[in-house]
N, C-alpha and C. Protein backbone atom coordinates (compact mmCIF):
# COMPACT_ATOMS: atom_id res chain seq x y z
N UNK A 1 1.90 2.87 -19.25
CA UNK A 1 2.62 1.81 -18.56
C UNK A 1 1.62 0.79 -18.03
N UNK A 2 0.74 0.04 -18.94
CA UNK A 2 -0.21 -0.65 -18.70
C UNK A 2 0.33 -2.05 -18.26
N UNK A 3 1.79 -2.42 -18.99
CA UNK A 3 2.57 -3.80 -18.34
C UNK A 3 3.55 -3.59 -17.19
N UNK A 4 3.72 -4.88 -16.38
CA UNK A 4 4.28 -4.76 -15.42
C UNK A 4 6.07 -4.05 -15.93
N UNK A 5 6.40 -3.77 -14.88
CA UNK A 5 7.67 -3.01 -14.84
C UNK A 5 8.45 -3.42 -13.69
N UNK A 6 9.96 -3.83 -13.64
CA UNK A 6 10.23 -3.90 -12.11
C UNK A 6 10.11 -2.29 -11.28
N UNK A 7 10.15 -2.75 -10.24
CA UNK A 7 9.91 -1.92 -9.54
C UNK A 7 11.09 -0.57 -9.46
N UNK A 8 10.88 0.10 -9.16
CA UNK A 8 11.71 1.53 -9.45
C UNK A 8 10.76 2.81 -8.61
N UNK A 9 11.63 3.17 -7.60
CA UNK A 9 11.35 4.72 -7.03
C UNK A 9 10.78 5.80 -7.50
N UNK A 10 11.69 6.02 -8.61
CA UNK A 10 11.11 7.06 -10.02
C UNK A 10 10.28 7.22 -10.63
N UNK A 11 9.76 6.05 -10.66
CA UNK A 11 8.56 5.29 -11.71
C UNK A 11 7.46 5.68 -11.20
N UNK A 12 7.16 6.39 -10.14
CA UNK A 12 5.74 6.34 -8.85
C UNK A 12 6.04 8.00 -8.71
N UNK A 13 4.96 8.01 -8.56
CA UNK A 13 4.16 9.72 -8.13
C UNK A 13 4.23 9.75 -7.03
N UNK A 14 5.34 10.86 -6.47
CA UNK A 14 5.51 11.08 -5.11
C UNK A 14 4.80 10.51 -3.94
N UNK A 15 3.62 11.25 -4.06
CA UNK A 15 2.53 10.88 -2.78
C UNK A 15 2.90 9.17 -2.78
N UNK A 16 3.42 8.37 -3.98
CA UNK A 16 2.52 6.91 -3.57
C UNK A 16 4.32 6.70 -3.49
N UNK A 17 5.01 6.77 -3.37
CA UNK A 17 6.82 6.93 -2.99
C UNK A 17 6.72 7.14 -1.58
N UNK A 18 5.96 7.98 -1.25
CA UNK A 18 6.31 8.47 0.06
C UNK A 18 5.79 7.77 0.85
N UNK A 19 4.60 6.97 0.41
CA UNK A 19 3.71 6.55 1.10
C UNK A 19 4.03 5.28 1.22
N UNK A 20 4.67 4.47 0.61
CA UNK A 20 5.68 2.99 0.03
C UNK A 20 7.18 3.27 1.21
N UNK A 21 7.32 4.43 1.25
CA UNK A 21 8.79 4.40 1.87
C UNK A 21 8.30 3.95 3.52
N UNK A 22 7.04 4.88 4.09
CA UNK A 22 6.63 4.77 5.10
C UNK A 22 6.06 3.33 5.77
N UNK A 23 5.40 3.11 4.52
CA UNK A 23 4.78 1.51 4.79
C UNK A 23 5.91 0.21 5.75
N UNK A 24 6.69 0.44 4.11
CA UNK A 24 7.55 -0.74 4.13
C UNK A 24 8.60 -0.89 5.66
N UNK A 25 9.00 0.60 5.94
CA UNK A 25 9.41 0.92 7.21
C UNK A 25 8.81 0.25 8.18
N UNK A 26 7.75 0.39 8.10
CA UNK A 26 6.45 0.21 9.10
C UNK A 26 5.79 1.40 10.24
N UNK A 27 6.30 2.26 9.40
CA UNK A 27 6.05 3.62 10.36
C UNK A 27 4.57 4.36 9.66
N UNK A 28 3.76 3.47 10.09
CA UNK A 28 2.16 3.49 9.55
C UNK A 28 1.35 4.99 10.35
N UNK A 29 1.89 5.98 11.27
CA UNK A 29 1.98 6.57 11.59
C UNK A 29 1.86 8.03 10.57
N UNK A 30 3.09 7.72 9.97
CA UNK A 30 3.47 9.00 8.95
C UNK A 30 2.93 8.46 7.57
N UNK A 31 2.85 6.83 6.82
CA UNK A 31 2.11 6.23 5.66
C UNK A 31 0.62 6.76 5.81
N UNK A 32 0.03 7.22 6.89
CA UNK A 32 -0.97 7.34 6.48
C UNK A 32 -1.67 8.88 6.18
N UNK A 33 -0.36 9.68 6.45
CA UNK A 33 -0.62 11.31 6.54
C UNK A 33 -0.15 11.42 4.69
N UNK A 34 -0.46 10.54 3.64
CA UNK A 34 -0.12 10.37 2.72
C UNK A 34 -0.97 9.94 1.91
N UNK A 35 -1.89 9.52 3.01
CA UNK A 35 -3.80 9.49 2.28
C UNK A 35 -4.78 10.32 2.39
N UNK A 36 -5.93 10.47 1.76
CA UNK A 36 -6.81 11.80 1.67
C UNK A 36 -7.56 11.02 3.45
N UNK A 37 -7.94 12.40 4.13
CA UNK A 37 -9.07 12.47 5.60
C UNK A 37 -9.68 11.15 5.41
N UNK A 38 -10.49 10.46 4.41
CA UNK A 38 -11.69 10.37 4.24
C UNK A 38 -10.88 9.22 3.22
N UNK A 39 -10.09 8.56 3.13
CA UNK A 39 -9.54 7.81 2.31
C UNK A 39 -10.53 6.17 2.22
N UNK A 40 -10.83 5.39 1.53
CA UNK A 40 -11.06 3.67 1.76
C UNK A 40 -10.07 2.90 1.17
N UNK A 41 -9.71 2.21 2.10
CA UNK A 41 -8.96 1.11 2.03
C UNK A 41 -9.53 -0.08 1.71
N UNK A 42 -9.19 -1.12 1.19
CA UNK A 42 -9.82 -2.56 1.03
C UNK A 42 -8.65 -3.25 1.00
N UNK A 43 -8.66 -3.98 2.23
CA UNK A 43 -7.59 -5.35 2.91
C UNK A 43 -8.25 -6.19 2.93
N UNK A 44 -7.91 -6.88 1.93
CA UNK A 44 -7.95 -8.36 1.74
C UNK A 44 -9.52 -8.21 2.10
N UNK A 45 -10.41 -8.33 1.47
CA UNK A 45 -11.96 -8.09 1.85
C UNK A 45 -12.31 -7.65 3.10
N UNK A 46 -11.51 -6.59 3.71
CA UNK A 46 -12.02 -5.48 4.34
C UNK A 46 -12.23 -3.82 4.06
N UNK A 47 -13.16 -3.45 4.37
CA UNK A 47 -13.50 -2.41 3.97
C UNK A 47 -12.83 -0.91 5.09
N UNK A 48 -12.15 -0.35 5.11
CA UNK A 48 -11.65 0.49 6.42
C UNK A 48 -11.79 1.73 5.92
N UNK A 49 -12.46 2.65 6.17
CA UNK A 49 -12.71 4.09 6.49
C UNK A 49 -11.80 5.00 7.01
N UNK A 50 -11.63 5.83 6.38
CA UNK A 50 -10.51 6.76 6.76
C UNK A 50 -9.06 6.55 7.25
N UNK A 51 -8.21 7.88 7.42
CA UNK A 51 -7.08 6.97 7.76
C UNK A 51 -6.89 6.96 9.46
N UNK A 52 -7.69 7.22 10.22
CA UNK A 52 -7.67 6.32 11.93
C UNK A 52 -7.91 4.73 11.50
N UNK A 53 -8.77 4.48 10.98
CA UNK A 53 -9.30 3.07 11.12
C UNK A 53 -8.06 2.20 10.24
N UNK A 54 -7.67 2.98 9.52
CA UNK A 54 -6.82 2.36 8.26
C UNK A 54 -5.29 2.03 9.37
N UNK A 55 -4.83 3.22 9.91
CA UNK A 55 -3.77 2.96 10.99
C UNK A 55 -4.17 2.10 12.02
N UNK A 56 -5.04 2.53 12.56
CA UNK A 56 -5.70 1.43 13.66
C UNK A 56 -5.34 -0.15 13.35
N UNK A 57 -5.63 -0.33 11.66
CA UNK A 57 -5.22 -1.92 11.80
C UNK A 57 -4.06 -2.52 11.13
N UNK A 58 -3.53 -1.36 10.39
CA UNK A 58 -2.07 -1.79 9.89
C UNK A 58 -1.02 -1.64 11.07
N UNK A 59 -1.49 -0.84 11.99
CA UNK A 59 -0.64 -0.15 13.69
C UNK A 59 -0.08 -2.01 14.41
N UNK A 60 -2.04 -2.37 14.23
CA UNK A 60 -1.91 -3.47 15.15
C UNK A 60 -1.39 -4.66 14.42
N UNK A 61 -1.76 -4.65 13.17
CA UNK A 61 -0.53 -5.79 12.23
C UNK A 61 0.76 -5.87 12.93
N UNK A 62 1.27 -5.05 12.47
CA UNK A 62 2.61 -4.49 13.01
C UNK A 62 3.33 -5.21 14.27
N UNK A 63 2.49 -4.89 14.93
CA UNK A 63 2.61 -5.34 16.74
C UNK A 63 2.11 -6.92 16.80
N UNK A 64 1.25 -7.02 15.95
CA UNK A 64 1.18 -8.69 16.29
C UNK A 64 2.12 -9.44 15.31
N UNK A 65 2.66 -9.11 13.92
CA UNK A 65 3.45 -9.83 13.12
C UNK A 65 5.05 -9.22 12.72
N UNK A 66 6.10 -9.74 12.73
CA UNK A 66 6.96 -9.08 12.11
C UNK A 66 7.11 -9.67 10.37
N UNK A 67 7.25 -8.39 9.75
CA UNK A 67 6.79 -8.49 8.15
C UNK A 67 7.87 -7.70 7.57
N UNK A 68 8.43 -8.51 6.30
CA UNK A 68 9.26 -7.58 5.54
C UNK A 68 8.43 -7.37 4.50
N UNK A 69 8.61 -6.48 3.43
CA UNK A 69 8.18 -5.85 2.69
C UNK A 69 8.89 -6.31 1.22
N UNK A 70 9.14 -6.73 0.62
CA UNK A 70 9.73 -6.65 -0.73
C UNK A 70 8.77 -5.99 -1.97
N UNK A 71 9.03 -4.77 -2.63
CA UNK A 71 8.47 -4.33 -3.77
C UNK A 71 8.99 -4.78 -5.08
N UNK A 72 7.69 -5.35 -5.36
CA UNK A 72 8.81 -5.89 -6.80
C UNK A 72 7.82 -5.19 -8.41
N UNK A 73 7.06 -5.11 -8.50
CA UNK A 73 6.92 -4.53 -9.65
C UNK A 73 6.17 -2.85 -9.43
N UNK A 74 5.80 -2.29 -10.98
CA UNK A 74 4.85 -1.14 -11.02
C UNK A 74 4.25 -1.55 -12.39
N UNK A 75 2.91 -0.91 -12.40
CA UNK A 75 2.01 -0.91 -13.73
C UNK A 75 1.34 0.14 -13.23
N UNK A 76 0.41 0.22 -14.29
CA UNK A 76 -0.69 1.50 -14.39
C UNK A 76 -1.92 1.44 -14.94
N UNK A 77 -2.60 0.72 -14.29
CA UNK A 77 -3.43 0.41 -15.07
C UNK A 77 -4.74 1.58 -15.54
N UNK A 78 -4.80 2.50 -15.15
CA UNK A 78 -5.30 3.79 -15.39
C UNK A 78 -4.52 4.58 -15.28
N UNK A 79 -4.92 6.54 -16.07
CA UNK A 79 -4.48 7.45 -15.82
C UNK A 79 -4.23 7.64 -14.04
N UNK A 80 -5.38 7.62 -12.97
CA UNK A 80 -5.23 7.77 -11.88
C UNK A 80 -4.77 6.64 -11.12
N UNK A 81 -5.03 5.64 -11.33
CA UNK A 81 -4.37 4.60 -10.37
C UNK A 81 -2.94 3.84 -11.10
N UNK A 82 -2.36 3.35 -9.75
CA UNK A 82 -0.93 2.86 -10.04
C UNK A 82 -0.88 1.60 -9.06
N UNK A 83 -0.59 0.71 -9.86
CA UNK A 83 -0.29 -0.74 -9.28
C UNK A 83 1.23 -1.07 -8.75
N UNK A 84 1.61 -1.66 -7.55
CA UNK A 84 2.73 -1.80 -6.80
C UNK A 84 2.45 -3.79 -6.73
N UNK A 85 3.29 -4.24 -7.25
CA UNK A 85 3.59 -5.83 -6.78
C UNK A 85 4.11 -5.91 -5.79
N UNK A 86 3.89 -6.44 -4.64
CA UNK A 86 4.61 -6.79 -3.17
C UNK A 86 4.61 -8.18 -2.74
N UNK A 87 5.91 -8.44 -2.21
CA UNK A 87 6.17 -9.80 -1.47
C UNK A 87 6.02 -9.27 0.15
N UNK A 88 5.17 -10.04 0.67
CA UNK A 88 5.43 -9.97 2.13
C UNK A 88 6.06 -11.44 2.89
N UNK A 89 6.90 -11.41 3.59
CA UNK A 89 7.11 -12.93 4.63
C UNK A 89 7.71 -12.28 6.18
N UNK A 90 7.47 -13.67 6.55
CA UNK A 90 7.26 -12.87 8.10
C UNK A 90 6.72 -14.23 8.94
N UNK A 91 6.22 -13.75 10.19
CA UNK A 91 5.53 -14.71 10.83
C UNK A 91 3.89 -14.78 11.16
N UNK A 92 3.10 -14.07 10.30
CA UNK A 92 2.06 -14.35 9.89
C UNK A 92 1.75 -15.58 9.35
N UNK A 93 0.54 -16.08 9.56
CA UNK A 93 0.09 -17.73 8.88
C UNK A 93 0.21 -17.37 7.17
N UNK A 94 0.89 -18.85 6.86
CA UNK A 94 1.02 -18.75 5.53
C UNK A 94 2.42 -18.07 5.35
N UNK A 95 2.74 -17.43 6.02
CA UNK A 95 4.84 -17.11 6.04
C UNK A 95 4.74 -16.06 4.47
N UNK A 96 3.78 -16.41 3.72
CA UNK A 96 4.56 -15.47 2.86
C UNK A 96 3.44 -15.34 1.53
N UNK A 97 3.34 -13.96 1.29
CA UNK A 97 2.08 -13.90 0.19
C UNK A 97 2.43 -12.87 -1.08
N UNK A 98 2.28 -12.34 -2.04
CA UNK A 98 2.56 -12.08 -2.83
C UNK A 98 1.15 -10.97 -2.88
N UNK A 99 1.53 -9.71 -2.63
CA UNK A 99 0.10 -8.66 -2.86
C UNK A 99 -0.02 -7.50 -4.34
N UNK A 100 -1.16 -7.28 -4.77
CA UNK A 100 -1.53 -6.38 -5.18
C UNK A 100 -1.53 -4.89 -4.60
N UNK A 101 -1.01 -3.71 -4.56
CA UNK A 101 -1.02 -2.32 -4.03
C UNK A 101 -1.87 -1.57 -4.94
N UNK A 102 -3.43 -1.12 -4.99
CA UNK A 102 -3.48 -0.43 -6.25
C UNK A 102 -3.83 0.96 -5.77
N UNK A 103 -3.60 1.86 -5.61
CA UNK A 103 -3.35 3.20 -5.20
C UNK A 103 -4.11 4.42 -6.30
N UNK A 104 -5.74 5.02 -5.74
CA UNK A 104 -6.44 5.61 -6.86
C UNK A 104 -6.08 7.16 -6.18
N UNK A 105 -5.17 7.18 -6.86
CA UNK A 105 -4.92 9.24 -6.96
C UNK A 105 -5.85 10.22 -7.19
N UNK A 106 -6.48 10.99 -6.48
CA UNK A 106 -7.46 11.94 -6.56
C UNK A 106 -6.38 13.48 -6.25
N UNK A 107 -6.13 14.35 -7.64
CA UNK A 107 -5.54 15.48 -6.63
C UNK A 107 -4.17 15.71 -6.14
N UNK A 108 -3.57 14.19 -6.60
CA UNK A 108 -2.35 14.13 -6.29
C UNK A 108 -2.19 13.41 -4.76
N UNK A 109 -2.76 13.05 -4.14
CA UNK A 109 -3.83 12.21 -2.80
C UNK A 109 -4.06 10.63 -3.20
N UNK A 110 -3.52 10.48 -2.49
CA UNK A 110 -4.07 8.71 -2.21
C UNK A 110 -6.11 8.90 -1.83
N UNK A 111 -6.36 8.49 -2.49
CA UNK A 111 -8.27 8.21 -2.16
C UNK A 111 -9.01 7.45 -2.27
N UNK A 112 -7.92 5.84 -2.51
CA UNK A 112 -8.46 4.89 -2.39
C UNK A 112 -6.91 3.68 -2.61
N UNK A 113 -7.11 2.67 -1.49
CA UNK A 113 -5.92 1.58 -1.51
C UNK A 113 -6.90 0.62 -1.56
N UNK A 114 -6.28 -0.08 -2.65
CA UNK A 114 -7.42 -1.67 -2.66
C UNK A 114 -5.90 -2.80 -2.83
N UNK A 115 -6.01 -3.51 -1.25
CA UNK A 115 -4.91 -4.40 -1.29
C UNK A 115 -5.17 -5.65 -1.43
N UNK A 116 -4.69 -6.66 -2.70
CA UNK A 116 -5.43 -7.91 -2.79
C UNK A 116 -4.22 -8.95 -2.77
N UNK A 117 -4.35 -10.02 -2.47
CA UNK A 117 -3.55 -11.24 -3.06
C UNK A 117 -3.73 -10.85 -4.72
């Protein structure tokens, strides 16, 4: 599944379902008990370490912006990783951006999120 796909529940390997259900909620709390101890994140050219630091700043997103979530596609661009298309808008600068989710499965484990425009 190397081309995009709309988006679909089914289509995604649990861990990264469960971890999409939590997000989009915004209950970054339980999204992140869905990544490996020792997980890296990369936001928008930040680098975040594990999942305290990783909650620590999606926690405080949260609290400073209100954000909807729209999922709109899936691909695959490897055996281990799986690509998620996302619309975000809200009241963050810029109102509204269009992201990359790419999610590297180790184990059945999230062990690496690289989130880009």
């Amino acid at each position: 599944m190397n081309d995009k796909t709309p988006f679909a529940w089914d289509r995604l390997p649990e861990v990264v379902a469960s971890y999409l259900r939590a997000h989009v909620a915004q209950d970054f709390a339980t999204a992140v008990t869905y990544l490996a101890e020792d997980v890296t994140v990369l936001d928008n050219g930040e680098v975040l370490q594990g999942r305290q630091e990783t909650f620590e700043l999606f926690d405080k997103s949260a609290q400073d912006y209100d954000v909807e979530t729209t999922l709109d596609s899936i691909s695959r661009p490897a055996h281990d990783r799986w690509e998620v298309g996302t619309h975000l808008s809200g009241n963050f600068p810029g109102g509204e951006v269009d992201l990359r989710m790419i999610f590297t499965l180790v184990d059945d484990v999230i062990q690496k999120l690289d989130i880009t425009v």
